[in-house]
PDB file of N, CA and C in Angstrom:
ATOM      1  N   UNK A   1      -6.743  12.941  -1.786  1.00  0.00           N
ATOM      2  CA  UNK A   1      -7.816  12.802  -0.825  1.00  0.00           C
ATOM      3  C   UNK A   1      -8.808  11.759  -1.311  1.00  0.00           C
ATOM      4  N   UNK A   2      -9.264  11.593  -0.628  1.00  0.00           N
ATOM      5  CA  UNK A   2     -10.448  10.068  -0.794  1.00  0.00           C
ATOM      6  C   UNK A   2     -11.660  10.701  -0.539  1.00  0.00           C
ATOM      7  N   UNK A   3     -12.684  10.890  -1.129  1.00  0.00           N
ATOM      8  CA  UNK A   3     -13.887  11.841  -1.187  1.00  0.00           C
ATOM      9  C   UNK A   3     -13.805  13.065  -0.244  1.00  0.00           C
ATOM     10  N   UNK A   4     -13.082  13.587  -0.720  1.00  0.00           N
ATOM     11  CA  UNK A   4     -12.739  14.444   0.424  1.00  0.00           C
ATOM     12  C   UNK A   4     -11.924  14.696   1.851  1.00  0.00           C
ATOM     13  N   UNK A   5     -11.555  13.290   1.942  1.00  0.00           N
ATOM     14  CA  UNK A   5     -11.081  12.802   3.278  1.00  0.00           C
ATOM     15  C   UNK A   5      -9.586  12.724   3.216  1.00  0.00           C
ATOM     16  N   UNK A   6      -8.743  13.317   4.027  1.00  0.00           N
ATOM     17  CA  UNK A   6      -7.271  13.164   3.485  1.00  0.00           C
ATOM     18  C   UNK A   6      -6.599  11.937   3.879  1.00  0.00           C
ATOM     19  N   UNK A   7      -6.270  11.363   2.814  1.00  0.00           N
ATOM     20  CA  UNK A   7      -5.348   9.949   3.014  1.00  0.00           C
ATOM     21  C   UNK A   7      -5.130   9.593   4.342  1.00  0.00           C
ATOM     22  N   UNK A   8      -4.324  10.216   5.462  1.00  0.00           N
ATOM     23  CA  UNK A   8      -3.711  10.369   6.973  1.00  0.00           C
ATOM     24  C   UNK A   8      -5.094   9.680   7.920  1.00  0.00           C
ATOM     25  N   UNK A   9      -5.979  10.336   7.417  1.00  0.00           N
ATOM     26  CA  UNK A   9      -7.123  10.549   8.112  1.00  0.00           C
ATOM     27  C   UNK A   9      -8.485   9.292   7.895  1.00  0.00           C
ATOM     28  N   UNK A  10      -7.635   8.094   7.317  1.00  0.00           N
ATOM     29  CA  UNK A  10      -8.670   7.080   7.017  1.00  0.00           C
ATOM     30  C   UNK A  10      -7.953   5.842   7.896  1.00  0.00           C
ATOM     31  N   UNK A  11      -8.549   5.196   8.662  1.00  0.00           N
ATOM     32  CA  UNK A  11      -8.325   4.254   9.331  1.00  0.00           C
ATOM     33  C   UNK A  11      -8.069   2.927   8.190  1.00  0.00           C
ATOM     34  N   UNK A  12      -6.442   2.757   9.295  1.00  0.00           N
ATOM     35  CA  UNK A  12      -5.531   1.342   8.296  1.00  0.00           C
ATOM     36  C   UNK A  12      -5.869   0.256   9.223  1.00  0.00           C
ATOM     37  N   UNK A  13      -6.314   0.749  10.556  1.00  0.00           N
ATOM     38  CA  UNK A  13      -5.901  -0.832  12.085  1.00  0.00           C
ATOM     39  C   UNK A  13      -6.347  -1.998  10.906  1.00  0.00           C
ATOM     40  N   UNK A  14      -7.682  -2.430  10.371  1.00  0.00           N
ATOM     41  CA  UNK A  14      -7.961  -3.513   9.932  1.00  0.00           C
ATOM     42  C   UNK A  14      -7.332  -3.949   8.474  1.00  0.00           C
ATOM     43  N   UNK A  15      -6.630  -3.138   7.817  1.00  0.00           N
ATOM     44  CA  UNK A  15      -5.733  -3.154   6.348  1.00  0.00           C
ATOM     45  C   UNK A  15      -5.276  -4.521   6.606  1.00  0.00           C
ATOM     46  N   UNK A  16      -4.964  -4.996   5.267  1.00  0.00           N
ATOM     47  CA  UNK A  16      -4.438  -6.184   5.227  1.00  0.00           C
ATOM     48  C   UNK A  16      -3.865  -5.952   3.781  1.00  0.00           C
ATOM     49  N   UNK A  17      -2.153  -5.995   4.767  1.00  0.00           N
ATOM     50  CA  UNK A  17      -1.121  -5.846   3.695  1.00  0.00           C
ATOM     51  C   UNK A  17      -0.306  -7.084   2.698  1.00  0.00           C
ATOM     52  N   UNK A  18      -0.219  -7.233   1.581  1.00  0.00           N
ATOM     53  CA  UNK A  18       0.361  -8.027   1.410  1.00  0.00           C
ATOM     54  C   UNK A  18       1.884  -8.026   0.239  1.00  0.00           C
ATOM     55  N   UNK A  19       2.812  -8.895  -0.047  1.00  0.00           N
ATOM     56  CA  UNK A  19       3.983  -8.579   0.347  1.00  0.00           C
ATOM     57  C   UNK A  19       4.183  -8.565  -2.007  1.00  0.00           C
ATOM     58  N   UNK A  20       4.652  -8.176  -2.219  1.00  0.00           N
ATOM     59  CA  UNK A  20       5.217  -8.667  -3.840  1.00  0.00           C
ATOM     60  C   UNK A  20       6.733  -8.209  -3.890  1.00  0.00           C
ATOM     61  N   UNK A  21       7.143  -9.679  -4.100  1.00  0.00           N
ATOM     62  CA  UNK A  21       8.516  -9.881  -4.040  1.00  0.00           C
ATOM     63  C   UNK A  21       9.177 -10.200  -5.602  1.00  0.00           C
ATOM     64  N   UNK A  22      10.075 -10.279  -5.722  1.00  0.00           N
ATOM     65  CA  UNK A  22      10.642 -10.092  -7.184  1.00  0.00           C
ATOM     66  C   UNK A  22      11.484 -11.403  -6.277  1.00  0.00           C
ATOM     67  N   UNK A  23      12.156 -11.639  -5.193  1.00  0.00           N
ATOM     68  CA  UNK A  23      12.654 -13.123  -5.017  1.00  0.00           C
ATOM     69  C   UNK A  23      12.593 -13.572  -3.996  1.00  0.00           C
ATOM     70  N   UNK A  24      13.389 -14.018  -2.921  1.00  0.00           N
ATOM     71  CA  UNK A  24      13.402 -14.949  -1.779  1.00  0.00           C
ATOM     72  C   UNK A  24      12.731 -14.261  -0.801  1.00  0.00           C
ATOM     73  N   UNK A  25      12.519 -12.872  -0.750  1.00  0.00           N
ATOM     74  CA  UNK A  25      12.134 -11.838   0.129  1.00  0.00           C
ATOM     75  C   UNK A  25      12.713 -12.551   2.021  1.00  0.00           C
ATOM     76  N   UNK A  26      13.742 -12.386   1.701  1.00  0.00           N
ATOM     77  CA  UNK A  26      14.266 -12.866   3.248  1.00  0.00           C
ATOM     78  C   UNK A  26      15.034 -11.749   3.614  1.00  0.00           C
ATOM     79  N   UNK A  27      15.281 -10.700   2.854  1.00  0.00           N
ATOM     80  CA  UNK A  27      15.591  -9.499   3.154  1.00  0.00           C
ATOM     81  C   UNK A  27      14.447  -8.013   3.672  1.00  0.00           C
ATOM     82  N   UNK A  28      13.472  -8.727   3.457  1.00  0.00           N
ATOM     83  CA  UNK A  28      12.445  -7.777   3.554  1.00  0.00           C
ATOM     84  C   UNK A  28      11.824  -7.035   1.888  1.00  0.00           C
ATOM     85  N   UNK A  29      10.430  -6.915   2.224  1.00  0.00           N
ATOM     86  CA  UNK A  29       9.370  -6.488   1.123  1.00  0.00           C
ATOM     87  C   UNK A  29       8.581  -5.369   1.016  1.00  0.00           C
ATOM     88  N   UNK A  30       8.078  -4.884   0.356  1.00  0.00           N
ATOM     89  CA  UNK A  30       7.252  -3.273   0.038  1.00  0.00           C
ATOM     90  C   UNK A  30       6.206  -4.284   0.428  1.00  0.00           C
ATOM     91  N   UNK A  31       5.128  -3.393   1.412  1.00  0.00           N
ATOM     92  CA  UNK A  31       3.876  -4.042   1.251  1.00  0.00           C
ATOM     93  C   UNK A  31       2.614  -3.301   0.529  1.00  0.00           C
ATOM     94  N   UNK A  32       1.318  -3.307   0.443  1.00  0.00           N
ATOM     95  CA  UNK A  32       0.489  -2.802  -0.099  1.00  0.00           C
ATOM     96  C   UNK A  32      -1.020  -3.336   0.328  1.00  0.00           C
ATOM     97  N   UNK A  33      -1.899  -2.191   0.525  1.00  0.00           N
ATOM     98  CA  UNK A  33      -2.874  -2.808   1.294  1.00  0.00           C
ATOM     99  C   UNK A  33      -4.284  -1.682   0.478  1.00  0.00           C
ATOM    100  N   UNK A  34      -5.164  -2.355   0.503  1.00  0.00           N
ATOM    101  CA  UNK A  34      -6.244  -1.433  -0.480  1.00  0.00           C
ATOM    102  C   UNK A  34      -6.846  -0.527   1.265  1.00  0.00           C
ATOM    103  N   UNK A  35      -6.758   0.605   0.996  1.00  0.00           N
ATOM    104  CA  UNK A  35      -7.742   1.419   2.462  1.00  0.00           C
ATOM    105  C   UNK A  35      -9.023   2.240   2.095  1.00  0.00           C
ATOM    106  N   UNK A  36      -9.483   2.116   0.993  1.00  0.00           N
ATOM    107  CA  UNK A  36     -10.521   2.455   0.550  1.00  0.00           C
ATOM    108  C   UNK A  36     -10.837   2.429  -1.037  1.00  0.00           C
ATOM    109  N   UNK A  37     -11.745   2.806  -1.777  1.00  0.00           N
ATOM    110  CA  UNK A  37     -12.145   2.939  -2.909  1.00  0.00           C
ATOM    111  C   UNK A  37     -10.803   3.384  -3.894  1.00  0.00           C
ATOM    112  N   UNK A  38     -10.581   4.438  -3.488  1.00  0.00           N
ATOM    113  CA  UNK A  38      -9.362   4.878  -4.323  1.00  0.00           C
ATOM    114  C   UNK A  38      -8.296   5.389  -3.648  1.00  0.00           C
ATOM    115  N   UNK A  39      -7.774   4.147  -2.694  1.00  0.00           N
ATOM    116  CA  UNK A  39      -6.657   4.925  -1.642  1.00  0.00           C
ATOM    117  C   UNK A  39      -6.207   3.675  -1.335  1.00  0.00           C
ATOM    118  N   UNK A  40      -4.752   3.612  -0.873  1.00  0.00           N
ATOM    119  CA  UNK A  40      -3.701   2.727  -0.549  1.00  0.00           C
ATOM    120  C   UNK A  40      -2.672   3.043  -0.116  1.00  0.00           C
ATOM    121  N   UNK A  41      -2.027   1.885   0.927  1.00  0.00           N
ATOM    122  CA  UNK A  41      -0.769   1.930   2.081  1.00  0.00           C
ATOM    123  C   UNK A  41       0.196   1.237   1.630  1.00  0.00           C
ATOM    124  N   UNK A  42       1.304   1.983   1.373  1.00  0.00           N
ATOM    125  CA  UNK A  42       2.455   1.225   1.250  1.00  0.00           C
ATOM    126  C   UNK A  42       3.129   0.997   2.545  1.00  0.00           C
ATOM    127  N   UNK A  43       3.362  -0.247   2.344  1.00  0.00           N
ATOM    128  CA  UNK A  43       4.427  -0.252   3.870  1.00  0.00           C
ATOM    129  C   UNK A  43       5.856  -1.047   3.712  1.00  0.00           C
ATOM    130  N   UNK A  44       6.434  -1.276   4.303  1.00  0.00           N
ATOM    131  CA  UNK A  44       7.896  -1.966   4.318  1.00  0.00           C
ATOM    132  C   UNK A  44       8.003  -3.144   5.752  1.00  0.00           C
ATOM    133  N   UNK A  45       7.978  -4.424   4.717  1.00  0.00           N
ATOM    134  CA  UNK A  45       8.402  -5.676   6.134  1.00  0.00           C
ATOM    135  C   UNK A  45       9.641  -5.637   6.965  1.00  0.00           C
ATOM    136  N   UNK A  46      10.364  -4.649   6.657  1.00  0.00           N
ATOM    137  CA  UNK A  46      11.355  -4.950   7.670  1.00  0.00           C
ATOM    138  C   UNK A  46      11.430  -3.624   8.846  1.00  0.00           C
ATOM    139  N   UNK A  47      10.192  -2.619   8.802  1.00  0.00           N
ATOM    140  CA  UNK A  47      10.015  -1.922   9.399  1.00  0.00           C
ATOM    141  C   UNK A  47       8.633  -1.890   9.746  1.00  0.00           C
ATOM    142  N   UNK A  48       8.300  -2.951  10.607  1.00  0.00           N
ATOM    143  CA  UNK A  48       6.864  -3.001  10.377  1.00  0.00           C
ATOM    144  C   UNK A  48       6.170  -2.062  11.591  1.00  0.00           C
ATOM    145  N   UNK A  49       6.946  -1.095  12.018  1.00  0.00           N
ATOM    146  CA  UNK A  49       6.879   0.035  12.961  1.00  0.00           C
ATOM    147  C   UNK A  49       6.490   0.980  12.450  1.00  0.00           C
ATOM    148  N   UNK A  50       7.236   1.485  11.104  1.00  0.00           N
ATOM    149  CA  UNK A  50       6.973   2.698  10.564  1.00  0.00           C
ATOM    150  C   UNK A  50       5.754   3.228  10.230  1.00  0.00           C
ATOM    151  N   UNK A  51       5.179   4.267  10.036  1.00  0.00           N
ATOM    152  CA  UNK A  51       3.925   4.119   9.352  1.00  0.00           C
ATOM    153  C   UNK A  51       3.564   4.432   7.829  1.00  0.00           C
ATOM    154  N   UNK A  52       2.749   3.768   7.398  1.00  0.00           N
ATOM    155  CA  UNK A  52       2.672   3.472   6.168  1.00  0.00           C
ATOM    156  C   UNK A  52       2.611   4.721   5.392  1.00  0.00           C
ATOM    157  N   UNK A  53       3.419   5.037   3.872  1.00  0.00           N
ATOM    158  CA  UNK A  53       3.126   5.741   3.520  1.00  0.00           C
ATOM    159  C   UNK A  53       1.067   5.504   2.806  1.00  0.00           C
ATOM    160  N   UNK A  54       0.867   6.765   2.078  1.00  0.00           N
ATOM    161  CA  UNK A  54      -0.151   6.703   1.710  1.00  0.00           C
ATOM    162  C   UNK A  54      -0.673   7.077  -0.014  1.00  0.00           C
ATOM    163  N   UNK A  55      -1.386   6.308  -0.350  1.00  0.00           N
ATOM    164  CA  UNK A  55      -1.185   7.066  -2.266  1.00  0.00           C
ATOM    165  C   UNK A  55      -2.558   6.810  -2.538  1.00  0.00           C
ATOM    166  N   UNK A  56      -3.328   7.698  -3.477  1.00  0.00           N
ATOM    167  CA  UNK A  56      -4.072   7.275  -4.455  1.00  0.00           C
ATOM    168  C   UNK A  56      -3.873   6.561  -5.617  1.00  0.00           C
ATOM    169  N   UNK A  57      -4.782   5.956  -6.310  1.00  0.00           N
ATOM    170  CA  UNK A  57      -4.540   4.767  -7.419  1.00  0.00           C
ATOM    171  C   UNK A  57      -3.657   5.354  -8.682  1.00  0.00           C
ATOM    172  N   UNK A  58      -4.177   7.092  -8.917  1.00  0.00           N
ATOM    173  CA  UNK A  58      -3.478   8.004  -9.667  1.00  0.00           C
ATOM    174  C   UNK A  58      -1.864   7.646  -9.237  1.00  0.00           C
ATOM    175  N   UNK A  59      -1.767   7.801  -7.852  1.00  0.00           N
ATOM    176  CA  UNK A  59      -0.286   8.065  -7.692  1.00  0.00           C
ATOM    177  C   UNK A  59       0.685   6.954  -7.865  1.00  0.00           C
ATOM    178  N   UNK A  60      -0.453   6.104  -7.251  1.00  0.00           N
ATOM    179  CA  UNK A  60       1.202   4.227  -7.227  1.00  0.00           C
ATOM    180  C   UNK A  60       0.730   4.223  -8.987  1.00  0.00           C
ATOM    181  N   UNK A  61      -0.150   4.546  -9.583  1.00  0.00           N
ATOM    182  CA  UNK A  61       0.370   4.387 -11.457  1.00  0.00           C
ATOM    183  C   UNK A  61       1.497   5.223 -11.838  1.00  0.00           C
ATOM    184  N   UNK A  62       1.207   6.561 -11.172  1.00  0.00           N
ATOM    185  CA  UNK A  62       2.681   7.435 -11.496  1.00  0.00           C
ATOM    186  C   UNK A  62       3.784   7.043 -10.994  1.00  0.00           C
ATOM    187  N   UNK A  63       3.525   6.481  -9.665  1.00  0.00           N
ATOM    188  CA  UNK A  63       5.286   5.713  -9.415  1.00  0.00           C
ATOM    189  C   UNK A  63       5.361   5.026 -10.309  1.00  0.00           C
ATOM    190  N   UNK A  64       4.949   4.385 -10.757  1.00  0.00           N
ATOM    191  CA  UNK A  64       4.886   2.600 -11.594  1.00  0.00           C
ATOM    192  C   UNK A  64       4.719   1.432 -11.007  1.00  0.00           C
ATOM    193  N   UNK A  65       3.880   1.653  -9.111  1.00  0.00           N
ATOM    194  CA  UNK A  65       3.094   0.337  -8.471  1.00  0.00           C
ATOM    195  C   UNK A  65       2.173   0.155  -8.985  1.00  0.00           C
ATOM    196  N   UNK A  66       2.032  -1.392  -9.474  1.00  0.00           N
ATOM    197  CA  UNK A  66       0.818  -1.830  -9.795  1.00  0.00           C
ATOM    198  C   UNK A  66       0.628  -2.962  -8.681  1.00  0.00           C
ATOM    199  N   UNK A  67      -1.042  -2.681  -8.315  1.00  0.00           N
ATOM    200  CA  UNK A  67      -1.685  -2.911  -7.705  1.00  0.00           C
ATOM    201  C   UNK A  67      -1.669  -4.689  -7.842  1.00  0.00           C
ATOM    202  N   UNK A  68      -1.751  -5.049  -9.104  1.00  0.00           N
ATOM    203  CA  UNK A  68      -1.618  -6.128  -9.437  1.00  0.00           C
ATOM    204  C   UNK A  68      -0.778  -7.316  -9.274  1.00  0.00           C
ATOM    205  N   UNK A  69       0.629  -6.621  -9.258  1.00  0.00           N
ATOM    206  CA  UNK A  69       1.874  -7.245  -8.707  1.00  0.00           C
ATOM    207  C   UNK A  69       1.710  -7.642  -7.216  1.00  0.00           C
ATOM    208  N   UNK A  70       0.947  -7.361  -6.466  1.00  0.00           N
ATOM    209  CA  UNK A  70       0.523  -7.608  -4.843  1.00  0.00           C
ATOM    210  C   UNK A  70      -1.034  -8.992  -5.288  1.00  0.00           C
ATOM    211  N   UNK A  71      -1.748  -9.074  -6.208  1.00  0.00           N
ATOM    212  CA  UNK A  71      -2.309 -10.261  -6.311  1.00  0.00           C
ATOM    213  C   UNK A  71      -3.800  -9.152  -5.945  1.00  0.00           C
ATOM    214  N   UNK A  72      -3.719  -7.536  -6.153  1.00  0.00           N
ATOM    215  CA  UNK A  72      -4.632  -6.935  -5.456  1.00  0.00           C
ATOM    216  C   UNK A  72      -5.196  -6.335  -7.034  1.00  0.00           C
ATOM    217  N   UNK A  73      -6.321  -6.142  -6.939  1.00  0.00           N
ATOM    218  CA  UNK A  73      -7.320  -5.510  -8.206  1.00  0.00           C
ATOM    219  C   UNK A  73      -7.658  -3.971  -7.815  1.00  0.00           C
ATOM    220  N   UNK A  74      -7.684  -2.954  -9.090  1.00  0.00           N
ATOM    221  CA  UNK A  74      -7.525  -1.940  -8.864  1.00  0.00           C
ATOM    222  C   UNK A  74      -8.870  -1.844  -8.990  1.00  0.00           C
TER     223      UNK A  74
END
């Protein structure tokens, strides 16, 4: 949750996702978008329908996303 606020429940419309590719990314990319203080959207370019999953900064460290690899500061 984000001060209380559950992840689901924080407006993405204005997010701005961006793509970190390991190569040509012509197959499609994980995206990542900061949605608040300590909250973030993962999304996928070749489903740009789906809706984004959602993580705290705790959690994409426990996957092993870094924020950084997207050109984004934690």
């Amino acid at each position: 949750m984000q001060n209380g606020t559950p992840l689901y429940a924080l407006d993405i419309s204005g997010a701005s996702f961006v793509k970190a590719c390991g190569g040509p990314c012509t197959e499609g990319c994980v995206t990542l978008a900061r949605i608040g203080e300590d909250a973030w959207a993962l999304g996928d370019s070749k489903r740009p329908d789906a809706r984004p999953l959602r993580f705290t900064t705790q959690e994409l460290d426990a996957a092993g996303i870094d924020p950084a690899r997207f050109g984004l500061d934690v």
